[in-house]
C-alpha atoms as a PDB file:
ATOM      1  CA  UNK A   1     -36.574-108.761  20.424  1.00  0.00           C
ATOM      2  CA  UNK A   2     -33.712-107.040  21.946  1.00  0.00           C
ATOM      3  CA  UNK A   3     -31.835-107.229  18.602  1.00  0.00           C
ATOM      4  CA  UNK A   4     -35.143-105.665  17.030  1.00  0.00           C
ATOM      5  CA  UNK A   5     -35.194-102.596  19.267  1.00  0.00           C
ATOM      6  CA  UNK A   6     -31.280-102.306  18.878  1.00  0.00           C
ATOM      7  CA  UNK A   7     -31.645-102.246  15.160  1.00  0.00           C
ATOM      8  CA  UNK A   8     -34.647 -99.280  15.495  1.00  0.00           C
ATOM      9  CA  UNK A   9     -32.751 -97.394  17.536  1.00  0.00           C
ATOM     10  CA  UNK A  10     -29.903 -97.256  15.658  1.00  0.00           C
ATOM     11  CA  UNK A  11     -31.116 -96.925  12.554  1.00  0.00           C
ATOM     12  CA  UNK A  12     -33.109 -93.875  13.892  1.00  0.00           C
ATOM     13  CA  UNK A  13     -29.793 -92.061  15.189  1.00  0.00           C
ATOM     14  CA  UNK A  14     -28.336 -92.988  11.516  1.00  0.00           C
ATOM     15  CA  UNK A  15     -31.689 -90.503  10.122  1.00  0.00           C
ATOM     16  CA  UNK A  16     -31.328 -88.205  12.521  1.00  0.00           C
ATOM     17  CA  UNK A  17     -27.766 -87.681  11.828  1.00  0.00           C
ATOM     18  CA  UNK A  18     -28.656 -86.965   7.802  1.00  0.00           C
ATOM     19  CA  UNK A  19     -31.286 -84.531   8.497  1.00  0.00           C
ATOM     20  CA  UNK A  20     -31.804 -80.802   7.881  1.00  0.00           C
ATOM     21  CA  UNK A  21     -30.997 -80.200  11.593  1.00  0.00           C
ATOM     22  CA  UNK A  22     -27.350 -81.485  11.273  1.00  0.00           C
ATOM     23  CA  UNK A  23     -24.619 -78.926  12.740  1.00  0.00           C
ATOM     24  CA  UNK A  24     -23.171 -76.873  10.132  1.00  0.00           C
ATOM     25  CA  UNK A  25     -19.492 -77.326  10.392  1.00  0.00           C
ATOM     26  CA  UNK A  26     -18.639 -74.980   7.025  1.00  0.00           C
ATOM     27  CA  UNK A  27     -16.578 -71.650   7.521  1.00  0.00           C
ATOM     28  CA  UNK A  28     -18.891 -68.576   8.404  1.00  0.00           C
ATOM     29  CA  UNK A  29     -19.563 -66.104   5.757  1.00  0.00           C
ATOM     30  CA  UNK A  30     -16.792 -63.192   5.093  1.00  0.00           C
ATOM     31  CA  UNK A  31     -17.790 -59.935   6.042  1.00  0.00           C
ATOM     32  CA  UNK A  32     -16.627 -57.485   3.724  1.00  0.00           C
ATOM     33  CA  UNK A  33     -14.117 -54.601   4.612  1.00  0.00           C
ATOM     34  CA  UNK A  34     -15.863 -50.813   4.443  1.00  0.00           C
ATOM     35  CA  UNK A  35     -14.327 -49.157   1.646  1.00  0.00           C
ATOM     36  CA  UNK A  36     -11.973 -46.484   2.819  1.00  0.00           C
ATOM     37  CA  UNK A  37     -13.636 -42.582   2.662  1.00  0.00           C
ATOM     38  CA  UNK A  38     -12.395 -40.327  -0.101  1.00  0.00           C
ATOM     39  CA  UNK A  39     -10.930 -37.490   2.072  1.00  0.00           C
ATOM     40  CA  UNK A  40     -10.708 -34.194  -0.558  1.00  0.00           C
ATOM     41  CA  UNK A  41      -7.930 -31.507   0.196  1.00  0.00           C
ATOM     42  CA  UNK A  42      -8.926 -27.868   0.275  1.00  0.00           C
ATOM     43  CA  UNK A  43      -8.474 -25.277  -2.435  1.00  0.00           C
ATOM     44  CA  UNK A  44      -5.626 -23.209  -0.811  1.00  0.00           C
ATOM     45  CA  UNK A  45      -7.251 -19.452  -1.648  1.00  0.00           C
ATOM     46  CA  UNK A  46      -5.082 -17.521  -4.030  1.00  0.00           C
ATOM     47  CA  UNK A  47      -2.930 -14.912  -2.090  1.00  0.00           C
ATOM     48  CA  UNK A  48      -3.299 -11.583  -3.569  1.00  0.00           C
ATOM     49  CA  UNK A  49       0.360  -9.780  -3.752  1.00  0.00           C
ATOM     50  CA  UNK A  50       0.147  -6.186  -2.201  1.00  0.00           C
ATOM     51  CA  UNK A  51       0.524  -3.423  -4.773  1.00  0.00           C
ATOM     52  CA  UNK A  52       2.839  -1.764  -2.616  1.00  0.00           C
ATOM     53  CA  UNK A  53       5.279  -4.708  -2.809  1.00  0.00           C
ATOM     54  CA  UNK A  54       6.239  -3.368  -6.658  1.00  0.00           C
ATOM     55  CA  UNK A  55       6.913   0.650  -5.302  1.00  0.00           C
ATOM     56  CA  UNK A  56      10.048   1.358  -6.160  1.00  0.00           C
ATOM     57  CA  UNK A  57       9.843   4.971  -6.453  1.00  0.00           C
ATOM     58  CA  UNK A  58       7.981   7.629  -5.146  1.00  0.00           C
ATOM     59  CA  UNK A  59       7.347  10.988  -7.439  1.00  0.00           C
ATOM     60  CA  UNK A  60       6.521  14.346  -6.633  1.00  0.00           C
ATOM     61  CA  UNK A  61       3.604  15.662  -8.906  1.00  0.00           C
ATOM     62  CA  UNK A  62       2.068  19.122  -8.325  1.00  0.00           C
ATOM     63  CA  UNK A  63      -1.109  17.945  -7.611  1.00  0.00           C
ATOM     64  CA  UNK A  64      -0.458  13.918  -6.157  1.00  0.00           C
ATOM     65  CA  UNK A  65       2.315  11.731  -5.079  1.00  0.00           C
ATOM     66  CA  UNK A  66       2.750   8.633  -7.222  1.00  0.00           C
ATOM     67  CA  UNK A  67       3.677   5.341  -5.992  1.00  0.00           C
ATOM     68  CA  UNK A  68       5.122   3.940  -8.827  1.00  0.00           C
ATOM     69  CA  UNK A  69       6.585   0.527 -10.113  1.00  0.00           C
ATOM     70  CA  UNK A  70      10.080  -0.825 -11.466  1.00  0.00           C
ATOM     71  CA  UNK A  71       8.076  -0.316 -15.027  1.00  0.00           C
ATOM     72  CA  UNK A  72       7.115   3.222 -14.243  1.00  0.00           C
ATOM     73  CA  UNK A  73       3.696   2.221 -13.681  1.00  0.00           C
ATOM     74  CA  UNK A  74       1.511   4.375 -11.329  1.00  0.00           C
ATOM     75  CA  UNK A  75       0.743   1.635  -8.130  1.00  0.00           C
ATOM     76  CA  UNK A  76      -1.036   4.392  -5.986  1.00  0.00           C
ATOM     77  CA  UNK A  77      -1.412   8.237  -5.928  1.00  0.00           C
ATOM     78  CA  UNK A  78      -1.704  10.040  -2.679  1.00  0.00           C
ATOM     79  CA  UNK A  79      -3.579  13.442  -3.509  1.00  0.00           C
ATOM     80  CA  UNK A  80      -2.613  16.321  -1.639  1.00  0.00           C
ATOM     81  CA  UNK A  81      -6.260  17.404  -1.460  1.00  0.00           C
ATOM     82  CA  UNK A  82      -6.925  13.628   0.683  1.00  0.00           C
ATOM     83  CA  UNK A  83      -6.750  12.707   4.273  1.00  0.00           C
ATOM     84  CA  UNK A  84      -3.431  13.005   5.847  1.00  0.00           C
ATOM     85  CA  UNK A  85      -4.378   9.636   7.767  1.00  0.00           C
ATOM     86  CA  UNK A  86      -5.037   8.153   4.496  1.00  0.00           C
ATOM     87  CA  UNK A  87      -0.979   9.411   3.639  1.00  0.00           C
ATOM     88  CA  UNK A  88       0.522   8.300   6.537  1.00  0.00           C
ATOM     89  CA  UNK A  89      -1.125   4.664   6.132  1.00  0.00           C
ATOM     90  CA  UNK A  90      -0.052   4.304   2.751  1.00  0.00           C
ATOM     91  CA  UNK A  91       3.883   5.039   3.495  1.00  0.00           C
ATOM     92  CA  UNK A  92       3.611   3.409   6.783  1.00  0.00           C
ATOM     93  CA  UNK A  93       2.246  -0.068   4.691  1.00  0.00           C
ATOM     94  CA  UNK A  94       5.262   1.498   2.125  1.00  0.00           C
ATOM     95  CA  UNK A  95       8.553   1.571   4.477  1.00  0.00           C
ATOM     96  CA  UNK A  96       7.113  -0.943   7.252  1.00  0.00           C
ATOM     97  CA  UNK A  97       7.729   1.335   9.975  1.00  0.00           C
ATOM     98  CA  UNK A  98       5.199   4.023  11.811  1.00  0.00           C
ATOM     99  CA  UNK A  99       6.448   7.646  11.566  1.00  0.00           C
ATOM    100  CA  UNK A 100       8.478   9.907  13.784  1.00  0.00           C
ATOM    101  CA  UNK A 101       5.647  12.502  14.218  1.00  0.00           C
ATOM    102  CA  UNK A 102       6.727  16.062  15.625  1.00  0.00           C
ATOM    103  CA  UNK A 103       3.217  18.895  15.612  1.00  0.00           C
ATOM    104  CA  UNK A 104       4.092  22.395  15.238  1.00  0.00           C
ATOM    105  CA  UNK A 105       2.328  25.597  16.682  1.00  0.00           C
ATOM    106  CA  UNK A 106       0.968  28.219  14.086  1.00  0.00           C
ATOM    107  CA  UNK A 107       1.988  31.667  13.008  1.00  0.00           C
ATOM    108  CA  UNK A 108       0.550  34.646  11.471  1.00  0.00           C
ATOM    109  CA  UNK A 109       1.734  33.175   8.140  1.00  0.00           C
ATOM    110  CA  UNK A 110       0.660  29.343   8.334  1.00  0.00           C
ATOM    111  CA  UNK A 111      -1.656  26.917  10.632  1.00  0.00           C
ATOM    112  CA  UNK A 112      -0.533  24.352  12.961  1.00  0.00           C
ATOM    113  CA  UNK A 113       0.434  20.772  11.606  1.00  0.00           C
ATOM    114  CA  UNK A 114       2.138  17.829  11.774  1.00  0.00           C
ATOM    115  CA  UNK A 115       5.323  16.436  10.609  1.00  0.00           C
ATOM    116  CA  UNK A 116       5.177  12.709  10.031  1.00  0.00           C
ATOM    117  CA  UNK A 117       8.404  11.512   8.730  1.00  0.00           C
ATOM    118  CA  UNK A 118       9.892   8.114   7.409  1.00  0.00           C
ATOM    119  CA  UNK A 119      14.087   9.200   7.205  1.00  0.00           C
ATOM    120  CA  UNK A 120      14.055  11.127   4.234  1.00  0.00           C
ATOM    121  CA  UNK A 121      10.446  11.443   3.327  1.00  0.00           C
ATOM    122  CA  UNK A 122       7.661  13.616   5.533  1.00  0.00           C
ATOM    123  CA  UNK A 123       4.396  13.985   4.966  1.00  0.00           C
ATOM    124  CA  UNK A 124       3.268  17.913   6.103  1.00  0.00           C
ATOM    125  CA  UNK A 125      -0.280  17.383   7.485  1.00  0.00           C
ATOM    126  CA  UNK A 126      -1.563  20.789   7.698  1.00  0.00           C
ATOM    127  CA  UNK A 127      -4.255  21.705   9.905  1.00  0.00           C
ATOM    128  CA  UNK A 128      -6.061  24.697   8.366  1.00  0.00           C
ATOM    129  CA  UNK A 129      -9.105  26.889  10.166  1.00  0.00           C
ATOM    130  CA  UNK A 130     -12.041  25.409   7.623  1.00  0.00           C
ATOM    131  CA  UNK A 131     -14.264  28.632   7.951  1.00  0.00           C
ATOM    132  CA  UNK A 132     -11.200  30.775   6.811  1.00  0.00           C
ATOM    133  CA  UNK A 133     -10.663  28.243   3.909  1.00  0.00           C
ATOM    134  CA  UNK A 134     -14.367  28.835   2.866  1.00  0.00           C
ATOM    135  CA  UNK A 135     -14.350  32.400   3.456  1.00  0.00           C
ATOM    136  CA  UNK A 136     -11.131  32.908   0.931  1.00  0.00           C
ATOM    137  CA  UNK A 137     -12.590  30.688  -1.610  1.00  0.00           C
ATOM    138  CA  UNK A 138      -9.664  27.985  -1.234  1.00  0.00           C
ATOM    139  CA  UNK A 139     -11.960  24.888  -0.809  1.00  0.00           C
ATOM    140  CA  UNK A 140     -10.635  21.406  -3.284  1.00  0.00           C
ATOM    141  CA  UNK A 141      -7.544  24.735  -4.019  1.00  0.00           C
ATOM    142  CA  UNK A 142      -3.723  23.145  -3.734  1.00  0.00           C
ATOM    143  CA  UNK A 143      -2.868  26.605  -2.544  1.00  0.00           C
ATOM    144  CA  UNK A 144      -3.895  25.468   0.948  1.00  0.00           C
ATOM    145  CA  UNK A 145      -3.524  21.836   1.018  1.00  0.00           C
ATOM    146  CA  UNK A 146      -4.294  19.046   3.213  1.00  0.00           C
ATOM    147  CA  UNK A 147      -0.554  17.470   3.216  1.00  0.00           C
ATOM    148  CA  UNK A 148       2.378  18.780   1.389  1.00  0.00           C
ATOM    149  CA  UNK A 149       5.762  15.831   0.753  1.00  0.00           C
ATOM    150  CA  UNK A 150       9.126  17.078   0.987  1.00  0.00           C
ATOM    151  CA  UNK A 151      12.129  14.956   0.415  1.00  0.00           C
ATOM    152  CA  UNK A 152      15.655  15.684   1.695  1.00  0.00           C
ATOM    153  CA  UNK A 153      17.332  12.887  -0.283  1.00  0.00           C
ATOM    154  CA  UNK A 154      17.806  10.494  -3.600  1.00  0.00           C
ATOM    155  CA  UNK A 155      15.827   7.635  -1.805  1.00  0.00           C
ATOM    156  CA  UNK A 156      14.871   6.302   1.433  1.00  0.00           C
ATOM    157  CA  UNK A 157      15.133   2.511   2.620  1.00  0.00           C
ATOM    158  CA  UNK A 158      15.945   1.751  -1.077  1.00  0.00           C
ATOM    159  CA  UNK A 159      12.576   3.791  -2.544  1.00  0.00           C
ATOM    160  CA  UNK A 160      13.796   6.342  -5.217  1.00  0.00           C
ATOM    161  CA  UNK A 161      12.586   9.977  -4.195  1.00  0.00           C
ATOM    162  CA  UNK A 162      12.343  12.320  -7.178  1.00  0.00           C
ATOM    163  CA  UNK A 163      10.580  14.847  -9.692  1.00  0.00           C
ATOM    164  CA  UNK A 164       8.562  13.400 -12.913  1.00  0.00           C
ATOM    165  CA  UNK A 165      12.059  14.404 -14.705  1.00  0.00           C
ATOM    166  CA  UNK A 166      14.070  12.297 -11.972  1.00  0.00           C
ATOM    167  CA  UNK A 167      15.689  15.732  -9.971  1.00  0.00           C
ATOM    168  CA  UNK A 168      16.399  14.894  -6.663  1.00  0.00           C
ATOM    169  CA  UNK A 169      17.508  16.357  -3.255  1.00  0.00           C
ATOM    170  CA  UNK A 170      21.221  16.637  -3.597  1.00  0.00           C
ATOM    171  CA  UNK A 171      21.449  16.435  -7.671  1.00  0.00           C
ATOM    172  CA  UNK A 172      24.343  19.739  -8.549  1.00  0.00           C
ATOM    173  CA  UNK A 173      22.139  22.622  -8.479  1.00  0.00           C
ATOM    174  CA  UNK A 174      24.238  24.564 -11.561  1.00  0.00           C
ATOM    175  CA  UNK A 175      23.072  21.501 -13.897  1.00  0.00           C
ATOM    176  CA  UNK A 176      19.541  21.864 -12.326  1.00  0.00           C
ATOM    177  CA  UNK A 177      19.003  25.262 -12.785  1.00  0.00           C
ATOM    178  CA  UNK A 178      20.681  25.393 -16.331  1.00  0.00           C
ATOM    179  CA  UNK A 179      18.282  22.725 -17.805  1.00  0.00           C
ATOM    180  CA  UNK A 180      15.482  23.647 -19.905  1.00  0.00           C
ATOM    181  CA  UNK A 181      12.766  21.478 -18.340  1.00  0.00           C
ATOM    182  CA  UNK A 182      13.284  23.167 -15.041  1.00  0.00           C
ATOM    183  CA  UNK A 183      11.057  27.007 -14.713  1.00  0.00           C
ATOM    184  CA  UNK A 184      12.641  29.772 -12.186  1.00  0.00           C
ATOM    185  CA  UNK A 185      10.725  31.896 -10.453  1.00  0.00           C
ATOM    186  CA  UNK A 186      11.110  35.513 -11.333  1.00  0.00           C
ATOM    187  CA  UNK A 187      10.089  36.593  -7.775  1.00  0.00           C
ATOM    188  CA  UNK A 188      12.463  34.098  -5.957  1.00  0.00           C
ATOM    189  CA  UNK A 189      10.002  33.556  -3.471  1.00  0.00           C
ATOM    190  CA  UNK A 190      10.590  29.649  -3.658  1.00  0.00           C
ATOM    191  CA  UNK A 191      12.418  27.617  -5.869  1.00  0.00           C
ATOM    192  CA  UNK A 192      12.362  27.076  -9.267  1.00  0.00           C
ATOM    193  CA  UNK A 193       9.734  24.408 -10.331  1.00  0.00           C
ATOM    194  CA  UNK A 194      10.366  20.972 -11.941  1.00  0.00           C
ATOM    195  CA  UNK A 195       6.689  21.011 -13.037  1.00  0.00           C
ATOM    196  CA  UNK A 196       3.641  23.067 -12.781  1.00  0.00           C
ATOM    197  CA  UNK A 197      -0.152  22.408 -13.257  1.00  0.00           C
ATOM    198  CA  UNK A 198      -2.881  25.263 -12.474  1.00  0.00           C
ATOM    199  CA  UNK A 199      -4.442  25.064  -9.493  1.00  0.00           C
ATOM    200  CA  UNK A 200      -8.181  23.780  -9.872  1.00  0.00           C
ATOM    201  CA  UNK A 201      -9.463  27.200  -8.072  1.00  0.00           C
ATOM    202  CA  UNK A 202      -7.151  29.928  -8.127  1.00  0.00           C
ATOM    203  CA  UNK A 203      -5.723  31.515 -10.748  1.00  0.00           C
ATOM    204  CA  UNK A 204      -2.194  30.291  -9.951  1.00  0.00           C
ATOM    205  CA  UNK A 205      -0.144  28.025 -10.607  1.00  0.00           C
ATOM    206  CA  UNK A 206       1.350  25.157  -8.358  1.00  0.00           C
ATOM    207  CA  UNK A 207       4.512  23.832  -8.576  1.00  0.00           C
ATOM    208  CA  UNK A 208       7.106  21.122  -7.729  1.00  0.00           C
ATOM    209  CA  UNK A 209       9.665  23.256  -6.286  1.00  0.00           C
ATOM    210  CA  UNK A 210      13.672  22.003  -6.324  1.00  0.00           C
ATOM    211  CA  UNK A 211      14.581  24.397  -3.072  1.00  0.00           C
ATOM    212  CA  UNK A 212      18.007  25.392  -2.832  1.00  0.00           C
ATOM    213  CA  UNK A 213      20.039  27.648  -0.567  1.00  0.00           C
ATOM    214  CA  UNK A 214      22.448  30.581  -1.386  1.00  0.00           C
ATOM    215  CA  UNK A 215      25.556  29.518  -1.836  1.00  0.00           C
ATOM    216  CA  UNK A 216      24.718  25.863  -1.889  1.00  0.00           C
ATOM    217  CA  UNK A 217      26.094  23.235  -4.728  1.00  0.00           C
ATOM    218  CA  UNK A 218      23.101  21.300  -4.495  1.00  0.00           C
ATOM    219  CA  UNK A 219      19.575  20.940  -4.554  1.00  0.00           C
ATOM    220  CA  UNK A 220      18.017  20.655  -0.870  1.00  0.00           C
ATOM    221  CA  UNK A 221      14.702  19.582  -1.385  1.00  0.00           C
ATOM    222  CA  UNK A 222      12.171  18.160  -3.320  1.00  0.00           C
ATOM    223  CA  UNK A 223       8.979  20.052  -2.141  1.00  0.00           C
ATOM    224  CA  UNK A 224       5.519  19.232  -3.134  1.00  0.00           C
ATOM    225  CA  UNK A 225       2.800  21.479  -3.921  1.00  0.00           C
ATOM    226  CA  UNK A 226       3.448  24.892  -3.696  1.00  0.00           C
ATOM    227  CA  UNK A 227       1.649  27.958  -5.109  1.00  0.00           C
ATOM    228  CA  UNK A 228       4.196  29.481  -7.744  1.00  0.00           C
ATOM    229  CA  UNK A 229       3.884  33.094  -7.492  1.00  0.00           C
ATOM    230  CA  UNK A 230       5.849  34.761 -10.034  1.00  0.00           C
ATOM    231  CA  UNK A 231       4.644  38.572  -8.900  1.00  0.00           C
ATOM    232  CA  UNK A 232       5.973  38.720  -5.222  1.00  0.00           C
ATOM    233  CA  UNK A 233       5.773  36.659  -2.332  1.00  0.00           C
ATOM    234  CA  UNK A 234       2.279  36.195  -0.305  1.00  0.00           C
END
């Protein structure tokens, strides 16, 4: 009998060891690695150059200043009719430096104004009485302007100051006044002009004026506009 229940019992741990609840004893299942992220790069934005970065030359019109390129191209025009503000941004941008600024008082000739110079170029901000403007009829007229520009040399900080023709401030004056592009003025009130253009209200003309002193061997200044009277001084 014993043998009997000895043979059961084993042969009952032998089915029990084949069955489904047997210990799995197999490696557990890989889990797979997350797939690295895409990471995109920005678009760098596109840097715009400034225009005044090409200047290479400022020019004295009769009625604007250009700003103009090694190719001669026109970058900017300052207009003499404009806000002086709007002037002394564009050369301050232009030479990288703010201007020496020196105001004048007014006489019983010319208003009050301001002298904002960068070495060798200024920018003449005048400050005219607006109801005496209206009341002559000189309103948008070059004759009173905003902002004259005078230059006192060749060039300044490596900027080329000069006329349309290329005169500039210290050029020999016989050659300039000998050559046939250049107009005297029959009254001598100012210089003779480099170029003219009529004034848009007055019956005048207005003039890039090459000043010069008696005596002098060279041209002074490039001065820019000026009414060109030819029948006295005003």
């Amino acid at each position: 009998m014993l043998g009997t229940i000895a043979a059961v019992a084993l042969a009952t741990l032998v089915g029990c060891g084949g069955g489904s609840g047997a210990e799995q004893t197999g490696s557990p299942e890989a889990v797979p690695a997350p797939l690295p992220t895409a990471t995109s790069t920005p678009t760098p934005e596109p840097t715009v150059a400034d225009p005044l970065e090409s200047v290479v030359a400022l020019v004295a019109r009769p009625t604007v200043l250009e700003l103009r390129s090694a190719d001669d191209s026109v970058v900017a025009e300052i207009d003499y009719l404009g806000a002086a503000a709007d002037a002394v941004a564009t050369l301050t941008g232009l030479f990288g430096t703010d201007p020496v600024d020196e105001a004048y008082p007014a006489t019983s000739h010319a208003p009050a104004g301001v002298l904002h110079s960068w070495g060798s170029v200024t920018i003449d901000e005048r400050q005219y009485d607006e109801a005496m403007r209206t009341e002559k009829g000189l309103q948008g007229s070059l004759v009173w302007p905003n902002l004259a520009v005078y230059f006192d040399a060749a060039d300044n900080g490596g900027v080329a100051l000069t006329t349309a023709q290329g005169y500039a401030a210290g050029d020999a004056w016989e050659t300039v006044a000998a050559a046939s592009d250049v107009t005297a003025n029959p009254s001598e009130c100012t210089g003779p002009a480099a170029e003219l253009a009529d004034d848009p209200v007055q019956p005048t003309q207005i003039a890039v004026v090459l000043a010069h002193e008696p005596g002098a061997e060279s041209v002074l200044s490039v001065a820019a506009p000026l009414p060109f009277y030819v029948d006295g001084c005003v």
